[in-house]
N, C-alpha and C. Protein backbone atom coordinates (compact mmCIF):
# COMPACT_ATOMS: atom_id res chain seq x y z
N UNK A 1 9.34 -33.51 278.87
CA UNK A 1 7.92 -33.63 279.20
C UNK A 1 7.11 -33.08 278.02
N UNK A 2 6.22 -33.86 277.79
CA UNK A 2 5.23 -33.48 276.46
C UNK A 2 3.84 -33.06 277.37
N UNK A 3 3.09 -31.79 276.82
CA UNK A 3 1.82 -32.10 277.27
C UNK A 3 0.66 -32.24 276.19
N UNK A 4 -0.33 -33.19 277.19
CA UNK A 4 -1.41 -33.44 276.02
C UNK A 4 -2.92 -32.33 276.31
N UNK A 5 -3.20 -32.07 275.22
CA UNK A 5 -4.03 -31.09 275.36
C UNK A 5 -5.70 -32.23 274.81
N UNK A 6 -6.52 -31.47 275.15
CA UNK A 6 -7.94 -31.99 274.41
C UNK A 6 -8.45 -31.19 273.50
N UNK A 7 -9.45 -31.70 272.46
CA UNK A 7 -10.31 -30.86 271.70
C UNK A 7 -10.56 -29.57 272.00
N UNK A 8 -10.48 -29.55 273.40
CA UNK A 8 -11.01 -28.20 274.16
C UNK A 8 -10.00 -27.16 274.46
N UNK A 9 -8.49 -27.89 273.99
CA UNK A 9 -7.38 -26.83 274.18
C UNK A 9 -7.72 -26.62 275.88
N UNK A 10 -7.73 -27.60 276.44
CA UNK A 10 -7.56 -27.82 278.18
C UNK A 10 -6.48 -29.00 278.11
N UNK A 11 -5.46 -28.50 279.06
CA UNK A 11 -4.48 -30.04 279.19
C UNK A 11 -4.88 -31.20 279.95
N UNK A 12 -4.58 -32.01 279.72
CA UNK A 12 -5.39 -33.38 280.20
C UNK A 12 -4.32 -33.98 281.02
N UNK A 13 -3.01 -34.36 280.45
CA UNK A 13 -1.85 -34.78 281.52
C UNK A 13 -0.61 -34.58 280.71
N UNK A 14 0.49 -35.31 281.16
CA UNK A 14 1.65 -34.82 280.46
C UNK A 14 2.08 -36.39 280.22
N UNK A 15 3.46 -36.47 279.34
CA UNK A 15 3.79 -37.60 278.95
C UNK A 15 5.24 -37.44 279.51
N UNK A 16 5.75 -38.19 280.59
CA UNK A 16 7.02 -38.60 280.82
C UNK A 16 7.59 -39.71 280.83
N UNK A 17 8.59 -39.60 280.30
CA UNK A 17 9.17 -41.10 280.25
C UNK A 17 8.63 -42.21 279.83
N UNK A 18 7.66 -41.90 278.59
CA UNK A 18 6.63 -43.11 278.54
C UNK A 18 5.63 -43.28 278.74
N UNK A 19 5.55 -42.57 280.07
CA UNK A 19 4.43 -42.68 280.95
C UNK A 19 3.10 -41.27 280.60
N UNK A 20 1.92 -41.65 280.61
CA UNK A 20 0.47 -40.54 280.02
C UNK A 20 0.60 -40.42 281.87
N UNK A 21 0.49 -38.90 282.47
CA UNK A 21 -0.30 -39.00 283.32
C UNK A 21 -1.12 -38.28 283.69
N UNK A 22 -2.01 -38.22 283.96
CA UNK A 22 -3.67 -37.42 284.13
C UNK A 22 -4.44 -37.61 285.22
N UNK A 23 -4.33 -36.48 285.82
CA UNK A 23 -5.42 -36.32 287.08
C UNK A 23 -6.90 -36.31 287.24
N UNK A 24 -7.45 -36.91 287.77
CA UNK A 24 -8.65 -36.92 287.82
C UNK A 24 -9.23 -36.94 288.81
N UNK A 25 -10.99 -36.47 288.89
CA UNK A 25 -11.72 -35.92 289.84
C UNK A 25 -12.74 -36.83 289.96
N UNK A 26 -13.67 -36.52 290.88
CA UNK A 26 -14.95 -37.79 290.60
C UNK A 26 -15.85 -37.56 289.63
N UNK A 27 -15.71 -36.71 288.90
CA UNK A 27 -16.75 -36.14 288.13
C UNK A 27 -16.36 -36.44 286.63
N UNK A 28 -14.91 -36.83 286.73
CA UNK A 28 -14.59 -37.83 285.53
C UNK A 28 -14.78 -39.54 285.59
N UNK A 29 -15.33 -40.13 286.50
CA UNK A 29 -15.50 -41.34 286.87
C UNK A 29 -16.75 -42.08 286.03
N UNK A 30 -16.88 -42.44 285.18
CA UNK A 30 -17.93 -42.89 284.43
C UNK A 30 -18.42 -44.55 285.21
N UNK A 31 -19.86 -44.59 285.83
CA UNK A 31 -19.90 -45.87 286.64
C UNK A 31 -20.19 -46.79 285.89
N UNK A 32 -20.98 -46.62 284.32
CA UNK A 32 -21.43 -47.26 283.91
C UNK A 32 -20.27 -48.50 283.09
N UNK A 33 -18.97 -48.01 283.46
CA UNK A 33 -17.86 -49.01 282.72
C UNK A 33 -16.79 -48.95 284.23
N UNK A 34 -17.08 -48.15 285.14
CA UNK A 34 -16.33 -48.36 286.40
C UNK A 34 -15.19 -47.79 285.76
N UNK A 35 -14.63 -46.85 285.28
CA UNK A 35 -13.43 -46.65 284.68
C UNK A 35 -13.18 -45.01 284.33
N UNK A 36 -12.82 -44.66 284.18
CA UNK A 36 -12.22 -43.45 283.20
C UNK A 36 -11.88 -43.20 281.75
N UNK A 37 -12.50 -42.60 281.37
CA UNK A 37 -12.29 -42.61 279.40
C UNK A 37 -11.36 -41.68 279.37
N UNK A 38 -10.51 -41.96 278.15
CA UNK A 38 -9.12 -41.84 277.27
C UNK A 38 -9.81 -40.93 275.70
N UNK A 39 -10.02 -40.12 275.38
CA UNK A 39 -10.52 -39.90 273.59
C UNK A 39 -9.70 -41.00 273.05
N UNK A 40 -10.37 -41.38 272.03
CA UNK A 40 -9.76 -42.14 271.21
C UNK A 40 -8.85 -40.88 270.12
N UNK A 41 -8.33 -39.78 270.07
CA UNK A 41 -7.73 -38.87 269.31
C UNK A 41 -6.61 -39.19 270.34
N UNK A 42 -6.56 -38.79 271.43
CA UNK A 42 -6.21 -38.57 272.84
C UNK A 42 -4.78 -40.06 272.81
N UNK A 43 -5.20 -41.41 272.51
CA UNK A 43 -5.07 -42.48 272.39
C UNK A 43 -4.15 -42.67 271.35
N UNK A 44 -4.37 -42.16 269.64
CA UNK A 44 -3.84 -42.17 268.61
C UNK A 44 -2.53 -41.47 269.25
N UNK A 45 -2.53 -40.42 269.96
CA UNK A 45 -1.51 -39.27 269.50
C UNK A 45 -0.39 -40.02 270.78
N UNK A 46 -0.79 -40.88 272.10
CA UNK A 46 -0.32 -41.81 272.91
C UNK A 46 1.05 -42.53 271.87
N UNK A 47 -0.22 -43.26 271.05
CA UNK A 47 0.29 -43.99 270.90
C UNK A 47 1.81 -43.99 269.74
N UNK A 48 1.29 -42.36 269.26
CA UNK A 48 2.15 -41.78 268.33
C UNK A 48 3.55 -41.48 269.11
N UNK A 49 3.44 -41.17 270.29
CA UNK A 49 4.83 -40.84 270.89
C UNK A 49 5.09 -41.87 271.52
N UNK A 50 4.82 -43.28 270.94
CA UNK A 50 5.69 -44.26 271.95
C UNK A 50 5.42 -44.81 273.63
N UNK A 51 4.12 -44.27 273.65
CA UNK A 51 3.83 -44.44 275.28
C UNK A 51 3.69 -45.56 275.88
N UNK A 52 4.21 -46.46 276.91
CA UNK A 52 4.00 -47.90 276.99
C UNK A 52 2.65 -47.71 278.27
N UNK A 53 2.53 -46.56 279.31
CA UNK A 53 1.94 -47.19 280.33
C UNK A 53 1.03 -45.57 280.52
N UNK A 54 -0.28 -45.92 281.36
CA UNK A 54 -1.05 -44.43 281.65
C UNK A 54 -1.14 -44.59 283.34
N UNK A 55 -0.85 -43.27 283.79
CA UNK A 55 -1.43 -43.70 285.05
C UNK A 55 -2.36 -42.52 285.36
N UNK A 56 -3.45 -42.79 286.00
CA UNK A 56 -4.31 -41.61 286.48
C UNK A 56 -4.30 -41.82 287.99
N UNK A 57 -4.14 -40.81 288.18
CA UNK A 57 -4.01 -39.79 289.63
C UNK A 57 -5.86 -39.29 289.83
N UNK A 58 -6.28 -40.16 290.89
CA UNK A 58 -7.06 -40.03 290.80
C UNK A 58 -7.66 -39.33 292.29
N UNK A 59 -8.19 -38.30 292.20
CA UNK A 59 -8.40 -37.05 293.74
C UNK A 59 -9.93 -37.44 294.00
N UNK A 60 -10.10 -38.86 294.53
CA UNK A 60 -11.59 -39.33 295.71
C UNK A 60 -11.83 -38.36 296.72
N UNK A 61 -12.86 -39.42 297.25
CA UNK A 61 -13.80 -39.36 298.46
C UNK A 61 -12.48 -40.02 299.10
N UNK A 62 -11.68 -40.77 298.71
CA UNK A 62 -10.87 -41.75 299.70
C UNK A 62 -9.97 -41.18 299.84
N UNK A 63 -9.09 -40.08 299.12
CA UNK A 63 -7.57 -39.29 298.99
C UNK A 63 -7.32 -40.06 297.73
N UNK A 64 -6.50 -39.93 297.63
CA UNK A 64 -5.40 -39.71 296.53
C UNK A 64 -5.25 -41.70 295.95
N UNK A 65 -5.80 -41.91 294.96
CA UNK A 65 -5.44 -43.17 294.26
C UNK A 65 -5.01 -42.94 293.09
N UNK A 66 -4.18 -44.61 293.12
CA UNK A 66 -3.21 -44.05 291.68
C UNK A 66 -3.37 -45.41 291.02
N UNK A 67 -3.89 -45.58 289.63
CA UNK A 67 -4.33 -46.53 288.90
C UNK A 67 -3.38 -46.38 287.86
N UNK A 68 -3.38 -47.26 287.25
CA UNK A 68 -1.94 -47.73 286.23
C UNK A 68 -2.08 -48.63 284.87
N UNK A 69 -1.87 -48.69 284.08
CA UNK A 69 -2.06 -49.56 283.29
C UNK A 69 -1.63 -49.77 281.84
N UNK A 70 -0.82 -50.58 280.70
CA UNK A 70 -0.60 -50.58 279.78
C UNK A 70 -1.40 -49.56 278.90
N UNK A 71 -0.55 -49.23 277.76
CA UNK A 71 -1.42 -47.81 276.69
C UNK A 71 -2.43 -49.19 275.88
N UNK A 72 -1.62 -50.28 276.19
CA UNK A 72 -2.79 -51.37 275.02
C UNK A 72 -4.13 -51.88 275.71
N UNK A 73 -4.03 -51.49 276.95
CA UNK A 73 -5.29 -51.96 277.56
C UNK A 73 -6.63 -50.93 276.94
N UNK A 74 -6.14 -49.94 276.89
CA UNK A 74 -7.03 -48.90 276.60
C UNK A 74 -7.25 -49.18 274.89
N UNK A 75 -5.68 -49.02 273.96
CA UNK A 75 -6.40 -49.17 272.79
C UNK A 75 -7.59 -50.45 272.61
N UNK A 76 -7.13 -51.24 273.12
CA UNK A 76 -8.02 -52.60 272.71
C UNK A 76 -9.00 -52.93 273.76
N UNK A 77 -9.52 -51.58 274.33
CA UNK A 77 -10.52 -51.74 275.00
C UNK A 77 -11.85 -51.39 274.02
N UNK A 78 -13.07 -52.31 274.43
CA UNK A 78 -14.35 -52.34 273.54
C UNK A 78 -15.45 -51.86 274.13
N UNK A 79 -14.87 -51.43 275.17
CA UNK A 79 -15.88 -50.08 276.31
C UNK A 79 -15.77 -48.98 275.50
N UNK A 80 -16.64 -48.29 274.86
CA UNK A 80 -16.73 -46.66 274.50
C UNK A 80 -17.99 -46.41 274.46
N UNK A 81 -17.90 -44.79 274.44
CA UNK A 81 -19.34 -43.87 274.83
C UNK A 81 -18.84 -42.81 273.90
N UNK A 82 -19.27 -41.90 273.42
CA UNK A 82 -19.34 -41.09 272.32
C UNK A 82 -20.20 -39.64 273.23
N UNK A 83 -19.18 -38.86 273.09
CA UNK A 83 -19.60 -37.27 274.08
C UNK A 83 -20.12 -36.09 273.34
N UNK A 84 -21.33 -36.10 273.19
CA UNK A 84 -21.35 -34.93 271.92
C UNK A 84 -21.50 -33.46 272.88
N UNK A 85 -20.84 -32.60 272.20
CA UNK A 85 -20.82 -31.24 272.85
C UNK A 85 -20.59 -30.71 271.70
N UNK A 86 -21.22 -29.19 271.21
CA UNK A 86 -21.09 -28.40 270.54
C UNK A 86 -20.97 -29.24 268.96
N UNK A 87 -21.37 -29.75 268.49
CA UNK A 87 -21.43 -30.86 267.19
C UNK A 87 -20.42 -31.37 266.93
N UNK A 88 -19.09 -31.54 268.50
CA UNK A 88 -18.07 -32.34 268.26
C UNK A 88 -18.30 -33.80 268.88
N UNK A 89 -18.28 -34.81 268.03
CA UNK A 89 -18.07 -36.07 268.58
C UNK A 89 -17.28 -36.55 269.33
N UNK A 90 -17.22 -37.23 270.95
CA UNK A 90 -15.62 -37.31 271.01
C UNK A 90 -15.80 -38.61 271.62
N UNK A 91 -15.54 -40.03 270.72
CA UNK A 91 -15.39 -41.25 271.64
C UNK A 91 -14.04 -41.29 272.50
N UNK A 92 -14.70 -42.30 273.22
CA UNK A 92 -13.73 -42.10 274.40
C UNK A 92 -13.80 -43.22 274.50
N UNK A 93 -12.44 -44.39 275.51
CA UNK A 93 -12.57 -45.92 275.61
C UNK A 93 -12.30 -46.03 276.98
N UNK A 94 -12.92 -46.74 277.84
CA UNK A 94 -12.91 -47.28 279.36
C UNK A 94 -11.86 -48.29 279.26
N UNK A 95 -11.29 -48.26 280.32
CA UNK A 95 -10.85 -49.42 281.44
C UNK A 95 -11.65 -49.48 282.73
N UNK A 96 -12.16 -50.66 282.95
CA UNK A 96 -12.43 -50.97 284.43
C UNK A 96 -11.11 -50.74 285.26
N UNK A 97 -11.43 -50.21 286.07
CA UNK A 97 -10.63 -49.76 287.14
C UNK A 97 -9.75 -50.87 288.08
N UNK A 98 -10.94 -51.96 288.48
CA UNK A 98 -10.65 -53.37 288.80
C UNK A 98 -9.43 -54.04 287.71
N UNK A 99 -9.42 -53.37 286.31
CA UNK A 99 -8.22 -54.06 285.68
C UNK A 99 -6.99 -53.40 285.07
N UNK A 100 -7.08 -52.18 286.59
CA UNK A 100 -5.67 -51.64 286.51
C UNK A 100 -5.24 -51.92 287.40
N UNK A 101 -3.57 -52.09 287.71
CA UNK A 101 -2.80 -51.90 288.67
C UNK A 101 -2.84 -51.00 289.51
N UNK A 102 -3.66 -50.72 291.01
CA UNK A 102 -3.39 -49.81 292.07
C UNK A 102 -1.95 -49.55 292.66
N UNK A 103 -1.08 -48.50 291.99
CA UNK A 103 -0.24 -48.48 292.71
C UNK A 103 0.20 -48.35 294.59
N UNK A 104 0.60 -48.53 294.68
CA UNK A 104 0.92 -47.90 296.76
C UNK A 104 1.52 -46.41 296.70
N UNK A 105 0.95 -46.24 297.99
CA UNK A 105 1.36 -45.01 297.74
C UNK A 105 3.24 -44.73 298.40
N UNK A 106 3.50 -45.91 298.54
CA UNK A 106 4.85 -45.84 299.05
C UNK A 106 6.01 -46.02 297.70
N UNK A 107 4.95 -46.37 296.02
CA UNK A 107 5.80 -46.24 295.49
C UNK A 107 6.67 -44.71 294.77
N UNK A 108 7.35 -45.05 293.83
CA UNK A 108 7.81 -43.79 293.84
C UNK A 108 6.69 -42.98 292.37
N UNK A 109 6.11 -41.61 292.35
CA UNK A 109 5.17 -41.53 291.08
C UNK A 109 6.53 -39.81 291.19
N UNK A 110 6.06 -39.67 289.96
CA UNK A 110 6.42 -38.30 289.41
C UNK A 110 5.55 -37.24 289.65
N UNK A 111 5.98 -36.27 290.04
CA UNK A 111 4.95 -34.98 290.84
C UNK A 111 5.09 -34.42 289.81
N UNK A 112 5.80 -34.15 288.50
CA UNK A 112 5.94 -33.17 287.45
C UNK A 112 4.65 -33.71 286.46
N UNK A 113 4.20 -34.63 287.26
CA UNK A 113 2.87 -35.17 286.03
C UNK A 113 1.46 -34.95 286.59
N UNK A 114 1.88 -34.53 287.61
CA UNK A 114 0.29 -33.54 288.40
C UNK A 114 -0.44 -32.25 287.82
N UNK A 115 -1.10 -32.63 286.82
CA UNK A 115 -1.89 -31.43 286.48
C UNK A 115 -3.72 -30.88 287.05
């Protein structure tokens, strides 16, 4: 298990088997792309260890959803927003949510990727 950290030296999710996975809250939900942003640093370093798929664990109003999706959907996504905090730049790239795979919750996910 690899973990990925942010600019902020906060961990974001871990990398198993391939797989990015990262929990999220509603307060990471960006409406204006319906999706969740990735840093594009965040993305490079993905893509540096070989990652084929991301899934976010996502903690609603509804319980527990789990969205899924190729690491290339994200690189070659043309959704970004740019986060300035403290005079750090940090683009970030959307997926619509609508164009990830909802997993079930009857499939099988990895609990060691719950952060």
């Amino acid at each position: 298990m690899t973990q990925i950290f942010n600019f902020k030296n906060q961990q974001i999710g871990n990398v198993i088997e391939r797989v990015f996975y990262s929990t999220r809250r509603p307060e990471h939900f960006m409406v204006k792309f319906n999706g969740f942003g990735i840093s594009e640093t965040i993305l490079e370093q993905l893509k540096e260890l070989n990652v084929e798929s991301i899934q976010i664990n996502y903690l609603g109003k509804k319980g527990v959803e789990i969205f899924k999706c190729k690491l290339d959907k994200y690189l070659n996504s043309n959704q970004t927003f740019t986060f300035e905090t403290n005079e750090i730049e940090d683009l970030q790239k959307f997926v619509d949510i609508d164009d990830m795979k909802m997993k079930k919750e009857t499939e099988k996910t990895n609990l060691l990727a719950w952060v």
